[in-house]
Protein backbone atom coordinates (compact mmCIF):
# COMPACT_ATOMS: atom_id res chain seq x y z
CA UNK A 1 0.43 -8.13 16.92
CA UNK A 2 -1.60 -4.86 17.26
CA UNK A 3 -0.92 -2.45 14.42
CA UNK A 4 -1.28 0.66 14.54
CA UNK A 5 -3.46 2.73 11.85
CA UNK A 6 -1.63 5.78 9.98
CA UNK A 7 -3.35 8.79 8.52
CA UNK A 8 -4.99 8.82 5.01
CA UNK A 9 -5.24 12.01 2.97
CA UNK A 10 -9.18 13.07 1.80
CA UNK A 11 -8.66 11.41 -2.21
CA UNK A 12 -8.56 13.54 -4.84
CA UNK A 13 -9.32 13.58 -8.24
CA UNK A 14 -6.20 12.88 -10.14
CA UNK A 15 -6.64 13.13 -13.73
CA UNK A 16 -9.40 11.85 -16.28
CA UNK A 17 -8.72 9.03 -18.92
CA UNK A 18 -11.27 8.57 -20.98
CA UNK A 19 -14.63 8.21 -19.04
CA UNK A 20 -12.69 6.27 -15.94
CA UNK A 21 -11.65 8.98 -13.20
CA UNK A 22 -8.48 8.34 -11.41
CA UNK A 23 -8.00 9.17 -7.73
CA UNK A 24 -4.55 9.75 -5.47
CA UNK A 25 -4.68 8.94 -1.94
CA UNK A 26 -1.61 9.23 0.01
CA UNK A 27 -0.20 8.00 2.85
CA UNK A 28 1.68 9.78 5.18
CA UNK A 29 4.61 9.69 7.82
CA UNK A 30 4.86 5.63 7.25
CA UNK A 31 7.68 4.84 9.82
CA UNK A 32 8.90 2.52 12.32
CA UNK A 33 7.05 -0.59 10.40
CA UNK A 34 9.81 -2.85 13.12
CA UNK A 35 7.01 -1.77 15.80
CA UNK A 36 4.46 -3.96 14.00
CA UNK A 37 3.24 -2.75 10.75
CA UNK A 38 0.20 0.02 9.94
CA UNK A 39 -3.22 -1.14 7.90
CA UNK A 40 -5.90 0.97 6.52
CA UNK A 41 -9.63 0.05 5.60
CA UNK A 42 -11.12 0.90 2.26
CA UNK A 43 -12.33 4.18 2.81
CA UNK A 44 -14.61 4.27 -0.50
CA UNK A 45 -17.57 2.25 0.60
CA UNK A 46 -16.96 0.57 -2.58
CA UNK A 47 -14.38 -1.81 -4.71
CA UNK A 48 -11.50 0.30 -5.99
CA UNK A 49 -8.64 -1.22 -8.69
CA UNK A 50 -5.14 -0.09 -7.77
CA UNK A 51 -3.49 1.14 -10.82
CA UNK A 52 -0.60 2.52 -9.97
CA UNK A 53 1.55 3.10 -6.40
CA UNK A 54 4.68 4.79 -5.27
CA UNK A 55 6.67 4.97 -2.17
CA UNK A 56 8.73 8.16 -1.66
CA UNK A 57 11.26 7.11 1.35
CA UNK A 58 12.54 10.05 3.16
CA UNK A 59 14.79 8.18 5.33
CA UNK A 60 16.44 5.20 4.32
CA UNK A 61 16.77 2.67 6.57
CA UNK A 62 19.79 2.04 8.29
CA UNK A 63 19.46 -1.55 8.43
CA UNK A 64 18.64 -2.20 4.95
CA UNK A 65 15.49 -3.85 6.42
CA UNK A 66 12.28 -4.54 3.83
CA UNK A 67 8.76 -4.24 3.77
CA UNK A 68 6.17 -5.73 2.43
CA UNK A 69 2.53 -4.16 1.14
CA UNK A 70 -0.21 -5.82 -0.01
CA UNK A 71 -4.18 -6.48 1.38
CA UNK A 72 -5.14 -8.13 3.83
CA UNK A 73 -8.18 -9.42 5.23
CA UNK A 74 -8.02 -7.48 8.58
CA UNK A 75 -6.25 -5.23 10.99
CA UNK A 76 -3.36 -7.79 12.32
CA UNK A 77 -1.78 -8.52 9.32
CA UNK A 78 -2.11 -12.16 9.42
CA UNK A 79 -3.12 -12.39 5.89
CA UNK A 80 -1.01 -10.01 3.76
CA UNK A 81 -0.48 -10.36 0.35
CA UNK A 82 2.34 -8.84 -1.84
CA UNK A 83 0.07 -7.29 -4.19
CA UNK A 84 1.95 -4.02 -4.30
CA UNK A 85 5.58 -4.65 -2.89
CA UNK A 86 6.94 -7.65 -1.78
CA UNK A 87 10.61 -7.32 0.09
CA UNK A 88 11.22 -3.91 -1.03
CA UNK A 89 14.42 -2.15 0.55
CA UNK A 90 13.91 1.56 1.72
CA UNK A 91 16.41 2.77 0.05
CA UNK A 92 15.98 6.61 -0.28
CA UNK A 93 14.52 8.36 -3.60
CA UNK A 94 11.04 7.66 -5.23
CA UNK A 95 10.43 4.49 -6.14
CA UNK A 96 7.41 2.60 -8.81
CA UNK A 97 5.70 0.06 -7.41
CA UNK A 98 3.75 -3.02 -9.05
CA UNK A 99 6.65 -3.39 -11.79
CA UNK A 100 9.19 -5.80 -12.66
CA UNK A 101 11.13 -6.79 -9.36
CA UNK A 102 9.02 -5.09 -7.07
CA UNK A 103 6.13 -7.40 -6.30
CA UNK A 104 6.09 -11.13 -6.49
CA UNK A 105 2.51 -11.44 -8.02
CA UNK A 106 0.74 -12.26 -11.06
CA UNK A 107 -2.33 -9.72 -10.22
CA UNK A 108 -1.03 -6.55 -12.55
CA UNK A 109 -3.94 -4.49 -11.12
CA UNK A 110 -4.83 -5.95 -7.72
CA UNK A 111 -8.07 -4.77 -6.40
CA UNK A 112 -8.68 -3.13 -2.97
CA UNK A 113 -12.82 -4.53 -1.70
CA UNK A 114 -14.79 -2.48 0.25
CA UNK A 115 -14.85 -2.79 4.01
CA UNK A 116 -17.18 -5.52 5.22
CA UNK A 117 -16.58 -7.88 2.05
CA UNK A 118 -14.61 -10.11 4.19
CA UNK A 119 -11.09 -10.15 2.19
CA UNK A 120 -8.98 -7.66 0.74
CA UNK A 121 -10.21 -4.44 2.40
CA UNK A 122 -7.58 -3.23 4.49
CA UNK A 123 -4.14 -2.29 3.08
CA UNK A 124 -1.03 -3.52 5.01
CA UNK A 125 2.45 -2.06 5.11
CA UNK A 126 4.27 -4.64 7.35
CA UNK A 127 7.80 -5.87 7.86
CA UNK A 128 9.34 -7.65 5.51
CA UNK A 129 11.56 -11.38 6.10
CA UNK A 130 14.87 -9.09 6.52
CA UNK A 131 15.26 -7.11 10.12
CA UNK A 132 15.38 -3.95 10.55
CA UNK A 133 13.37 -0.62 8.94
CA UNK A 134 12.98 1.22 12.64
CA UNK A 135 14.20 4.01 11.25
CA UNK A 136 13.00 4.43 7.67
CA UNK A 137 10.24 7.09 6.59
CA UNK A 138 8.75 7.13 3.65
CA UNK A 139 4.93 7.99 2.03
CA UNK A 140 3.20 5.45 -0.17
CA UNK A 141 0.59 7.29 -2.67
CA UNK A 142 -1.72 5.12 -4.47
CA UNK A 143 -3.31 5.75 -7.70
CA UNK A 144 -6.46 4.52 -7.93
CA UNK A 145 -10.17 3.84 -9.74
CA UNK A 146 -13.06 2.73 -9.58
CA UNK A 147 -13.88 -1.31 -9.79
CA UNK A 148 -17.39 -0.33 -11.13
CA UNK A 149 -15.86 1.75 -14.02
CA UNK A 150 -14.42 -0.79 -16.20
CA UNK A 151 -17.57 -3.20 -15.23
């Protein structure tokens, strides 16, 4: 299945807790996930721990269709994990991810490798087991830090 890749937003620094800085990176225009799915590669160069993520869904889907986002071990989504949201509907409004309900997991704070380690080090938005999200559009921002930080 060939997936097509979706724009990420230059990171940011978010806030400061402590000695541990916290960075957002957003994802824009996420839409027609039906066609295939979209993946990303770590764009860090280095190990990053997802702390917190949020999908804002513009357009519900019609279809009450669900998606599924996790990492993934390369571009085809072959691999995916629900790290992040497992069979979420897009229903419209903002929306927490990696709580109660949301993702089928026991990693609280998965962690998103650097490109080349081999696992893990692209993120996946893909469809879920229920048909349907052709028309949805939503934006998933991640809140992120380093791996190396809390080493």
């Amino acid at each position: 299945m060939t997936i097509a890749a979706k724009t990420v937003t230059i990171p940011k620094q978010y806030s400061n807790m402590g000695a541990i800085p916290q960075l957002a990176i957003k994802f824009d225009g996420c839409n027609n996930v039906a066609s295939g799915g979209t993946y990303t590669l770590n764009p860090f160069g280095e190990d990053m721990v997802i702390m917190e993520a949020y999908i804002y869904v513009v357009t519900a889907d019609s279809t009450n269709g669900t998606i599924d986002i996790g990492l993934d071990d390369d571009a085809l989504g072959t691999g995916i994990g629900a790290e992040i949201a497992n069979e979420f509907v897009l229903d419209a409004g903002c929306w927490k991810l990696l709580a109660a309900g949301a993702v089928d997991t026991t990693t609280a704070r998965p962690i998103w490798l650097k490109s080349g380690s081999g696992t893990d080090s692209y993120l996946s938005i893909v469809p879920g087991t229920t048909a349907g999200t052709g028309d949805a559009d939503f934006n998933l921002i991640l809140i992120i830090a380093r791996k190396a930080d809390f080493v």
